[in-house]
N, C-alpha and C. Protein backbone atom coordinates (compact mmCIF):
# COMPACT_ATOMS: atom_id res chain seq x y z
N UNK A 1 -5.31 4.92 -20.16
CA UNK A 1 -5.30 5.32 -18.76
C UNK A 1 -6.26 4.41 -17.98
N UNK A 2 -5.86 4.05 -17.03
CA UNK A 2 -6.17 2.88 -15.89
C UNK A 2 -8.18 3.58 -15.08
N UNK A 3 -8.06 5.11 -15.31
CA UNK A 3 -8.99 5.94 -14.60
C UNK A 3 -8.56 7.09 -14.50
N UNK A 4 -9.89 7.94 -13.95
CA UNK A 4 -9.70 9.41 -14.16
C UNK A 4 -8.32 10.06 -13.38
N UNK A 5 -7.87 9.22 -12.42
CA UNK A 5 -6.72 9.98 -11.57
C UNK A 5 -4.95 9.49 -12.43
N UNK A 6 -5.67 8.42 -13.37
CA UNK A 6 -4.26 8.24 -14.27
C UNK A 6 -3.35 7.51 -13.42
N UNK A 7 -3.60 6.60 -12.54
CA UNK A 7 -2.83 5.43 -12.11
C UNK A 7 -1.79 4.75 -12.71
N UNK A 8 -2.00 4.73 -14.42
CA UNK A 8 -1.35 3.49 -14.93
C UNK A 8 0.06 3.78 -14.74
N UNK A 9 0.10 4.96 -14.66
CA UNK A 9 1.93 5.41 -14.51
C UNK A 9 2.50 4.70 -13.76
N UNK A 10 3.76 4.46 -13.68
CA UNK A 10 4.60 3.69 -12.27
C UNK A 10 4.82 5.03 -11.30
N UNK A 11 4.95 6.19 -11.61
CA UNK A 11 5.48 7.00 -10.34
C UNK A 11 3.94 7.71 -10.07
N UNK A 12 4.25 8.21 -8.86
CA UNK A 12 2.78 8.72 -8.33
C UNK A 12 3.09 9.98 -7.57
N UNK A 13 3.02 11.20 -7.53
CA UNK A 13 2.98 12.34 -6.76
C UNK A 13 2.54 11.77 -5.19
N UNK A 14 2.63 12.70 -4.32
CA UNK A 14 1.80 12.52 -2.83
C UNK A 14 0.49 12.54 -2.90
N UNK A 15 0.04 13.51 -3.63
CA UNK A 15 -1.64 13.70 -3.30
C UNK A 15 -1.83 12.63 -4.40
N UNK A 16 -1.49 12.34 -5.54
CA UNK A 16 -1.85 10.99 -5.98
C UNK A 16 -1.78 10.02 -5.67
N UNK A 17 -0.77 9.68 -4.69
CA UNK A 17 -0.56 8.65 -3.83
C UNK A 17 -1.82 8.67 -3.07
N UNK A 18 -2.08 9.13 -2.10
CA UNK A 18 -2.84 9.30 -1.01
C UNK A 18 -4.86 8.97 -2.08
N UNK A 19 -4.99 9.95 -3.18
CA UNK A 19 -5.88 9.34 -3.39
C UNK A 19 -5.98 7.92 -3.98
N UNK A 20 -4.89 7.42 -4.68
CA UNK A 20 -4.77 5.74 -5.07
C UNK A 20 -4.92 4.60 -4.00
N UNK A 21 -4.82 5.46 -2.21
CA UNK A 21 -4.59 4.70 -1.68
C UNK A 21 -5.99 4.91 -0.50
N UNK A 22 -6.87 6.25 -1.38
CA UNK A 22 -7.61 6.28 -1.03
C UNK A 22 -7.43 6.50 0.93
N UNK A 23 -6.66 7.32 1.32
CA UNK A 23 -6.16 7.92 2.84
C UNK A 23 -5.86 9.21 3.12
N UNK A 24 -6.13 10.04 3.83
CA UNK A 24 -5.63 11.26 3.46
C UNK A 24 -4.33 11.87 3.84
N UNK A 25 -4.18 12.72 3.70
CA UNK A 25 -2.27 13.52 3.08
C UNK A 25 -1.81 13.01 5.16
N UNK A 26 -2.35 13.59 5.82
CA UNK A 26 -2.05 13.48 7.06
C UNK A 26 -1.52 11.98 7.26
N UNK A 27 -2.39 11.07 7.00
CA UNK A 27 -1.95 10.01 7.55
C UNK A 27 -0.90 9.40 6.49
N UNK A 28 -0.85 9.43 5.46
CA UNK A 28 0.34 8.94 4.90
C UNK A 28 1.75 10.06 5.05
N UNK A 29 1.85 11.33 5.20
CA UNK A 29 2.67 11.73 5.80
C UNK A 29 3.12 10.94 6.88
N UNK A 30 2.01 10.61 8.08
CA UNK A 30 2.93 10.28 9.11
C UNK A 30 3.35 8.54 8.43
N UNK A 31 2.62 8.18 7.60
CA UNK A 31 3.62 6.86 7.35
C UNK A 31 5.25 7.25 6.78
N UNK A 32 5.11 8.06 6.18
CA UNK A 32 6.09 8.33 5.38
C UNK A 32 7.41 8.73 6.18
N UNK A 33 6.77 9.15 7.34
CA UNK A 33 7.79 10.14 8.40
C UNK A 33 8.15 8.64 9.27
N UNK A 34 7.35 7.58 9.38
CA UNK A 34 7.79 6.30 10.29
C UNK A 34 8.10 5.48 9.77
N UNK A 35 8.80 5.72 8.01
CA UNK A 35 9.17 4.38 6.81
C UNK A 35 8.62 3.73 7.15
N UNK A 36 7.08 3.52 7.13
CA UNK A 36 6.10 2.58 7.35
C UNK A 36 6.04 2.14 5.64
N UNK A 37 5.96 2.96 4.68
CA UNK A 37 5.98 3.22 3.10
C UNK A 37 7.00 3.61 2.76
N UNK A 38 7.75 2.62 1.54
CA UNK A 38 8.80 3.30 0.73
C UNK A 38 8.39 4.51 -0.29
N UNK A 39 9.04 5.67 -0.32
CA UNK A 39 9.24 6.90 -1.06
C UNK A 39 10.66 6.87 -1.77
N UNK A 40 10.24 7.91 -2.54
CA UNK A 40 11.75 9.03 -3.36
C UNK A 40 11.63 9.92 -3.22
N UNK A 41 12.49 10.88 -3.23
CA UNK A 41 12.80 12.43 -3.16
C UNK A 41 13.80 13.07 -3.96
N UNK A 42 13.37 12.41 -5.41
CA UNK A 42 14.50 12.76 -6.12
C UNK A 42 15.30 14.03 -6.17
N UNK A 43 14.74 15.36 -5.92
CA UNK A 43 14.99 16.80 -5.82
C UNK A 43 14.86 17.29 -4.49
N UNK A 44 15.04 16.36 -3.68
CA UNK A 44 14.91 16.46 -2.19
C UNK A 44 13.62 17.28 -1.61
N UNK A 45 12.87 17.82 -2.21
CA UNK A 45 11.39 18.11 -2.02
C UNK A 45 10.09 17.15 -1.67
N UNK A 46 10.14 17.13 -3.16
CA UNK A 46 8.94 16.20 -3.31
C UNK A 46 8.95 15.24 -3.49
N UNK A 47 8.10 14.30 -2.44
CA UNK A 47 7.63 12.98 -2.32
C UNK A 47 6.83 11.97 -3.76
N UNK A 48 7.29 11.02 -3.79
CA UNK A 48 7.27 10.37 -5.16
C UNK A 48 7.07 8.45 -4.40
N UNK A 49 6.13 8.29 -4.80
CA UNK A 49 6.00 6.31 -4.75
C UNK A 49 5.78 6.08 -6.16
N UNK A 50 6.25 4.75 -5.71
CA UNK A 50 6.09 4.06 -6.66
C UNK A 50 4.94 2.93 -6.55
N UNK A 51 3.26 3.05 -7.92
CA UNK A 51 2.50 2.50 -7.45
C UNK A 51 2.73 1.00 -6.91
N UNK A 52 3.65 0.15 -7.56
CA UNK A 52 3.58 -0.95 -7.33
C UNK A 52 4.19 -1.43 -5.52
N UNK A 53 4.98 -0.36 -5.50
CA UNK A 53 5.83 -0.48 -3.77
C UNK A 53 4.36 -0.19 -3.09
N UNK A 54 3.17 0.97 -3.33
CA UNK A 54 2.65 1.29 -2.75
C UNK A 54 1.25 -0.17 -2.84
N UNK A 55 0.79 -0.75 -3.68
CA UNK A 55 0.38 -2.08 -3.76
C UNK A 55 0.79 -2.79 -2.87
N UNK A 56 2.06 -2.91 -3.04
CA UNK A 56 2.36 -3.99 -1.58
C UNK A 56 2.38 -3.52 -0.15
N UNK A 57 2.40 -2.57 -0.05
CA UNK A 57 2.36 -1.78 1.78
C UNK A 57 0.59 -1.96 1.14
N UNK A 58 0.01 -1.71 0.70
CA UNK A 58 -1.47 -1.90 0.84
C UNK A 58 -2.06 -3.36 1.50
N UNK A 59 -1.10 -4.42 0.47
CA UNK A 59 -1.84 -5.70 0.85
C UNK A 59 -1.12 -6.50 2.02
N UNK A 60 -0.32 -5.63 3.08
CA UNK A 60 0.46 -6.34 4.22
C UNK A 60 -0.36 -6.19 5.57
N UNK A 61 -0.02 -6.65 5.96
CA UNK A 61 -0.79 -7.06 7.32
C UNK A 61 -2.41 -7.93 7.30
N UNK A 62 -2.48 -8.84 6.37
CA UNK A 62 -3.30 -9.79 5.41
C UNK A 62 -4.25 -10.51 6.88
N UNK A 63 -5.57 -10.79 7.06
CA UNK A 63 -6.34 -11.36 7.62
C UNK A 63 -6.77 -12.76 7.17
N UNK A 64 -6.46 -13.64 7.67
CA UNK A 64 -7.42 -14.64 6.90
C UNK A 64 -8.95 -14.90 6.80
N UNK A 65 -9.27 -15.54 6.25
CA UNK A 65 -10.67 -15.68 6.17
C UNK A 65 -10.97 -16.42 7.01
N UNK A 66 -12.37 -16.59 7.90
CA UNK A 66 -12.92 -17.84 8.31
C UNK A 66 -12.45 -19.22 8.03
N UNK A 67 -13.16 -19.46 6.37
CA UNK A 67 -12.59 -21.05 6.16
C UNK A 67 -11.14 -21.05 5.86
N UNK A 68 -10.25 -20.27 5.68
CA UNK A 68 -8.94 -20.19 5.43
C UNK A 68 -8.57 -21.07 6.67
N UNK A 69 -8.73 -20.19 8.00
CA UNK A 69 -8.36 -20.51 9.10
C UNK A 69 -8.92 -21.83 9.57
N UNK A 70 -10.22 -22.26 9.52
CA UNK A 70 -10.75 -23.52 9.76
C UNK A 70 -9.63 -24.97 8.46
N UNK A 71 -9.58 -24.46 7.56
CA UNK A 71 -8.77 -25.69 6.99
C UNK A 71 -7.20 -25.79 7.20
N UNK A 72 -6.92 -24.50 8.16
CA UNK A 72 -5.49 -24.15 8.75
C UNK A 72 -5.56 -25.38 9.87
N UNK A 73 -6.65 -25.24 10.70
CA UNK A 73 -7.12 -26.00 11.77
C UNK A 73 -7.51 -27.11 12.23
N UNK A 74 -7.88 -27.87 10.94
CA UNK A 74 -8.28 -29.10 10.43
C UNK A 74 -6.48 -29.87 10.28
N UNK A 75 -6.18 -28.93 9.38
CA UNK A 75 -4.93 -29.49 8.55
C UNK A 75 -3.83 -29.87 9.91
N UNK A 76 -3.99 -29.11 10.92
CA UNK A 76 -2.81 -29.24 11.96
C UNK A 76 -3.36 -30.28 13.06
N UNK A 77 -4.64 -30.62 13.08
CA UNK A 77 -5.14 -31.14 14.06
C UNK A 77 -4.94 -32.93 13.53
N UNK A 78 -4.86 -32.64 12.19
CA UNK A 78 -4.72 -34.06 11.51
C UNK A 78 -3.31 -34.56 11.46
N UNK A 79 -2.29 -33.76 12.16
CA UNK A 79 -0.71 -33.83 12.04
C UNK A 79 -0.54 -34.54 13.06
């Protein structure tokens, strides 16, 4: 097991979701309600991710770094 909340699984409950993603139930509801995040509902109830779908809605909307952006800046100015 990955840690005490048992991550390593591929499927994840809601409230396990929400603590893996470290957010609370409210606000990933409303993602969930604006397919901001892919879900399942296999039994038409209950909400089900999958950790790895939920990994990638984590790492989107990406910032660059300072020097990221300075050798972005360099690199185009030299074009």
């Amino acid at each position: 097991m990955d840690n005490k909340f048992g991550f390593q699984k591929p499927m994840l409950t809601f409230k396990e979701a929400c603590e893996y993603c470290s957010i609370p139930e409210s606000s990933l509801y409303k993602h969930t309600m604006n397919k901001n995040v892919a879900y399942y509902k296999p039994f038409g109830k209950k909400i089900y991710f999958k950790r790895e779908e939920l990994d990638e809605w984590l790492m989107t909307n990406r910032f660059s770094t300072r020097e990221e952006l300075e050798r972005k800046s360099t690199k185009m100015s030299m074009a």
